[in-house]
N, C-alpha and C. Protein backbone atom coordinates (compact mmCIF):
# COMPACT_ATOMS: atom_id res chain seq x y z
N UNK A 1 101.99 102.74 76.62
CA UNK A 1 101.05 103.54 77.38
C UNK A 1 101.27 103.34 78.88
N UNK A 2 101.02 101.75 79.18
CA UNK A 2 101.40 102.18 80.96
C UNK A 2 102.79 102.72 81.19
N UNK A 3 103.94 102.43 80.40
CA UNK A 3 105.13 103.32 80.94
C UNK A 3 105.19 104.31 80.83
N UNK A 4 104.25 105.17 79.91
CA UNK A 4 104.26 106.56 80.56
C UNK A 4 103.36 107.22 81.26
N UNK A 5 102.42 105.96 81.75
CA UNK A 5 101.51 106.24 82.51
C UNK A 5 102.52 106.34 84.33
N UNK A 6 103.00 105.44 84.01
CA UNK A 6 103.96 104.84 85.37
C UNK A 6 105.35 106.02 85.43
N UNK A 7 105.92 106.41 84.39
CA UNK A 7 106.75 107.35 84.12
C UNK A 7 106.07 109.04 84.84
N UNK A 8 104.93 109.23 84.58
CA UNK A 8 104.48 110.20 84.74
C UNK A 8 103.46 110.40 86.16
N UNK A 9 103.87 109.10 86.87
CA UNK A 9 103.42 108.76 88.20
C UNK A 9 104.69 109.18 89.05
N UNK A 10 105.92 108.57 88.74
CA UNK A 10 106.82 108.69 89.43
C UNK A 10 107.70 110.08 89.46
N UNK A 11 107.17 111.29 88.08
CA UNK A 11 108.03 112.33 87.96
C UNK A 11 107.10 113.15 88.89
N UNK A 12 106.18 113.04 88.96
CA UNK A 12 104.92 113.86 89.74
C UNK A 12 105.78 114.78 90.57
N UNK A 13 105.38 116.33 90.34
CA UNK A 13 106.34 116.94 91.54
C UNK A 13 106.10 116.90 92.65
N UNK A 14 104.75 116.68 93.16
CA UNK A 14 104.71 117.23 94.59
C UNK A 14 104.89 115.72 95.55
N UNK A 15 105.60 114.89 94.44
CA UNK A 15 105.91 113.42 95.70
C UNK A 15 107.24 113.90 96.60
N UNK A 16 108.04 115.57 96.49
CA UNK A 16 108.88 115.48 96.70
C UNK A 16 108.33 116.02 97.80
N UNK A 17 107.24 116.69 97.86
CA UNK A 17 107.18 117.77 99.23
C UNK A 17 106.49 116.39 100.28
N UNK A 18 105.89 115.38 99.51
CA UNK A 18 105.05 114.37 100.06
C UNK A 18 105.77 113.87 101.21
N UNK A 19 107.14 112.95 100.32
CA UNK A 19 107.95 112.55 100.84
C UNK A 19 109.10 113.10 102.01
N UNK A 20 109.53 114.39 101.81
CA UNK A 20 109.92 115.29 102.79
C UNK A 20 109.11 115.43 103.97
N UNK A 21 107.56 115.64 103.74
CA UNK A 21 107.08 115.43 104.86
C UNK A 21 106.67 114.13 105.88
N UNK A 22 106.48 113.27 105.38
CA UNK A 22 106.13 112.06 105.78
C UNK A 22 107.44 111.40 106.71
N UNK A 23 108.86 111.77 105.98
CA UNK A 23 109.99 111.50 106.71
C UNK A 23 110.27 112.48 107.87
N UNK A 24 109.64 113.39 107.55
CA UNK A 24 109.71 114.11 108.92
C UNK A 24 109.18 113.81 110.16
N UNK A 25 108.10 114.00 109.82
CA UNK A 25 106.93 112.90 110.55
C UNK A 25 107.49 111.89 111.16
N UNK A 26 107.66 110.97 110.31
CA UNK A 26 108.20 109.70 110.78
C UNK A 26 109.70 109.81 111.56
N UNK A 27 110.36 110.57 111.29
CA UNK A 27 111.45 110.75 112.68
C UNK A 27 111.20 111.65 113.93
N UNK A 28 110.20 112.54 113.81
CA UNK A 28 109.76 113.20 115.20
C UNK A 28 109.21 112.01 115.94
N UNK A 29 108.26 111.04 115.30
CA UNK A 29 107.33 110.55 115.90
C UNK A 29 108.44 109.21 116.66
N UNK A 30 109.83 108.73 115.93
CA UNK A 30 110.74 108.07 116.43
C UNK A 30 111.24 108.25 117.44
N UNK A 31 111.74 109.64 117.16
CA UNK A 31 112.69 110.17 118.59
C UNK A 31 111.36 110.77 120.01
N UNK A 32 110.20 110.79 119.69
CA UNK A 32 109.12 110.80 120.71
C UNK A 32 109.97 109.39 121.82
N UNK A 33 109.17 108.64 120.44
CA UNK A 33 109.18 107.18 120.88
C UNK A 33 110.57 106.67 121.62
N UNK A 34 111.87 107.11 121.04
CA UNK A 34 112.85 106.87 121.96
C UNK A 34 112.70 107.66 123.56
N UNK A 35 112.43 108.80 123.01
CA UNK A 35 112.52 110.00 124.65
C UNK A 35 111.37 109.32 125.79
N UNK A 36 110.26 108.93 125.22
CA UNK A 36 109.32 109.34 126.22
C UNK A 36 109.30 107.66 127.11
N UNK A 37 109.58 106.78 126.38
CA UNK A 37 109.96 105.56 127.01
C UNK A 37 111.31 104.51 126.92
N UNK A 38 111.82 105.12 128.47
CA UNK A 38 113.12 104.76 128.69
C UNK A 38 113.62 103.01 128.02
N UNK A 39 111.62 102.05 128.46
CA UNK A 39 112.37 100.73 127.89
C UNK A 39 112.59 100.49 126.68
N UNK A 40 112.25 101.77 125.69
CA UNK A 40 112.50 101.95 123.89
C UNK A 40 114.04 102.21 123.79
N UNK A 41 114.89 102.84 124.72
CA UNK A 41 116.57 103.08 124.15
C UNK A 41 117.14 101.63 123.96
N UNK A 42 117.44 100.84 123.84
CA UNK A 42 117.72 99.95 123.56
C UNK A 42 118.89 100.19 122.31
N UNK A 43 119.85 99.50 122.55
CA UNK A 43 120.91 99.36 121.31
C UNK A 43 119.86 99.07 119.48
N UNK A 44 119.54 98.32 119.94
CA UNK A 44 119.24 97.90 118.58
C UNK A 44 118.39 99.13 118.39
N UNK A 45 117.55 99.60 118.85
CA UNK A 45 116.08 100.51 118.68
C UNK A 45 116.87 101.55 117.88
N UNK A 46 118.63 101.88 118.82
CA UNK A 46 119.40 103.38 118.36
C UNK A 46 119.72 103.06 117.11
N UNK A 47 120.21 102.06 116.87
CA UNK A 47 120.81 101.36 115.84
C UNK A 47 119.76 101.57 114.31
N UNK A 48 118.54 101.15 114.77
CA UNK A 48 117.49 101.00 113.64
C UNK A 48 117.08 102.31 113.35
N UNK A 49 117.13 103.38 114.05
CA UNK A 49 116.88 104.82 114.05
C UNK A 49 118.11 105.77 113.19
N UNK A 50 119.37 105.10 113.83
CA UNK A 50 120.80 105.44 112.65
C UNK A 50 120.52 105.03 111.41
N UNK A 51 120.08 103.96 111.20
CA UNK A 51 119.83 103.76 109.50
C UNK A 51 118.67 103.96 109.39
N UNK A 52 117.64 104.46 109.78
CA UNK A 52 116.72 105.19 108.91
C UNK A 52 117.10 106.84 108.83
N UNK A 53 117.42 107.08 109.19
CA UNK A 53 118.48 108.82 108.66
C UNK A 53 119.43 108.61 107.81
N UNK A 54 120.17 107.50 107.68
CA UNK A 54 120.68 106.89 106.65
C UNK A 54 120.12 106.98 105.14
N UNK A 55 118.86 106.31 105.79
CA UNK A 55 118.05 105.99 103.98
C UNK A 55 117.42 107.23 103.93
N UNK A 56 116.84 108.30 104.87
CA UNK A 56 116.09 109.13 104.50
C UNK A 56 117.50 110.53 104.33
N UNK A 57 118.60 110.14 104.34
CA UNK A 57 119.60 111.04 103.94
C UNK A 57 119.84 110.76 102.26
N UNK A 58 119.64 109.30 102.09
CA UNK A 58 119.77 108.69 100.50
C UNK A 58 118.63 109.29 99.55
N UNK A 59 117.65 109.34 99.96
CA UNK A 59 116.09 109.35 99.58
C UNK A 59 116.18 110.94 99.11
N UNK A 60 116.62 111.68 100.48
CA UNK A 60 116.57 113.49 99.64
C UNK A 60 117.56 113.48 98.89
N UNK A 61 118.96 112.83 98.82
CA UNK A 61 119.83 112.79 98.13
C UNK A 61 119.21 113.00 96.74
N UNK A 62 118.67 111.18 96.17
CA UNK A 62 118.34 111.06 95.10
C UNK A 62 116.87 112.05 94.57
N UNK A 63 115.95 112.52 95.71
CA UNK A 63 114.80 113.19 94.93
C UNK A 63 115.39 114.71 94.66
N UNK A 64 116.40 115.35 95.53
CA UNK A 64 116.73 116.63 94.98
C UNK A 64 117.52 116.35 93.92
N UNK A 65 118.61 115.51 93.64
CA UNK A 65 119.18 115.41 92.03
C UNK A 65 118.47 115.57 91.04
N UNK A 66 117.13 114.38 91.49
CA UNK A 66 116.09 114.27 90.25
C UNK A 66 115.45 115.55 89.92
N UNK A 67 114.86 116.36 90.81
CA UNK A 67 114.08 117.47 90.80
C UNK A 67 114.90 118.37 90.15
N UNK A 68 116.70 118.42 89.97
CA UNK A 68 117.31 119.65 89.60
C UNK A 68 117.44 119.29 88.33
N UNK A 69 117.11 118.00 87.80
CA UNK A 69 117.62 117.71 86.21
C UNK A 69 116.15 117.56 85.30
N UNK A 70 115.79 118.09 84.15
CA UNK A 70 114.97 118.80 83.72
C UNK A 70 114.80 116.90 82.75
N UNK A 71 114.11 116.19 83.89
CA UNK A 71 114.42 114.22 82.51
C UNK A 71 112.88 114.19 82.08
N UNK A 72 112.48 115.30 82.10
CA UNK A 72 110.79 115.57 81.22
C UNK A 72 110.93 115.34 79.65
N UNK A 73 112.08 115.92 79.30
CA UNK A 73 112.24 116.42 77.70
C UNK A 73 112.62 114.99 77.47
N UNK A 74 113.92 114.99 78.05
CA UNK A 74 114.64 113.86 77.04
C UNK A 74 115.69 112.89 78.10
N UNK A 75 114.91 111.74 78.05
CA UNK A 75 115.46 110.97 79.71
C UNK A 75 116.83 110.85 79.25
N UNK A 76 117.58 110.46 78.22
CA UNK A 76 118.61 110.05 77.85
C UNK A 76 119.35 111.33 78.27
N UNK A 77 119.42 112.35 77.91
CA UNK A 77 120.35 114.02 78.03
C UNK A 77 119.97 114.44 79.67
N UNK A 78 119.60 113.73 80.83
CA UNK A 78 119.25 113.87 81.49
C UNK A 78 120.77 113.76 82.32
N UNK A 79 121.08 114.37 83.38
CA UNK A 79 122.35 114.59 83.85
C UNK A 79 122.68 113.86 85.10
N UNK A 80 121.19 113.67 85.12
CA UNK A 80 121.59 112.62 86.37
C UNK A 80 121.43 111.43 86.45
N UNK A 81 121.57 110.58 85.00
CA UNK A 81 122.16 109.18 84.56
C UNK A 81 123.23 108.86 84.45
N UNK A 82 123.96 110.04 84.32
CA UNK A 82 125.18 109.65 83.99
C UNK A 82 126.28 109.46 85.42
């Protein structure tokens, strides 16, 4: 019961629009934060901003795969395990 309680938490569709937006968000509100104060450019600051486009390039990666493979029916025949 909780794993398909937890299963049916994580297939939820609209975590995709959730998540799309929230990363959006969260990089406008970054590159604010770089532009509007010069003592924020900092190497490391650019650096930590490159890998979060990184992970949020990984993140749509893996939620549009998931969203195009139909792993409701039958997780095993699911195409994007393999």
């Amino acid at each position: 019961m909780f794993e398909t309680l937890v299963h049916n938490f994580f297939i939820w569709p609209q975590w995709e629009m959730i998540t799309h937006l929230t990363l959006c968000i969260l990089t406008f509100y970054i590159l604010y934060m770089l532009i509007s104060n010069k003592n924020n450019r900092t190497f490391s600051n650019i650096l930590l901003f490159t890998i979060i486009i990184g992970l949020e390039t990984l993140i749509h990666q893996n939620s549009n795969l998931h969203s195009k493979c139909n792993c409701n029916k039958n997780k095993n025949s699911c195409e994007c395990n393999k």
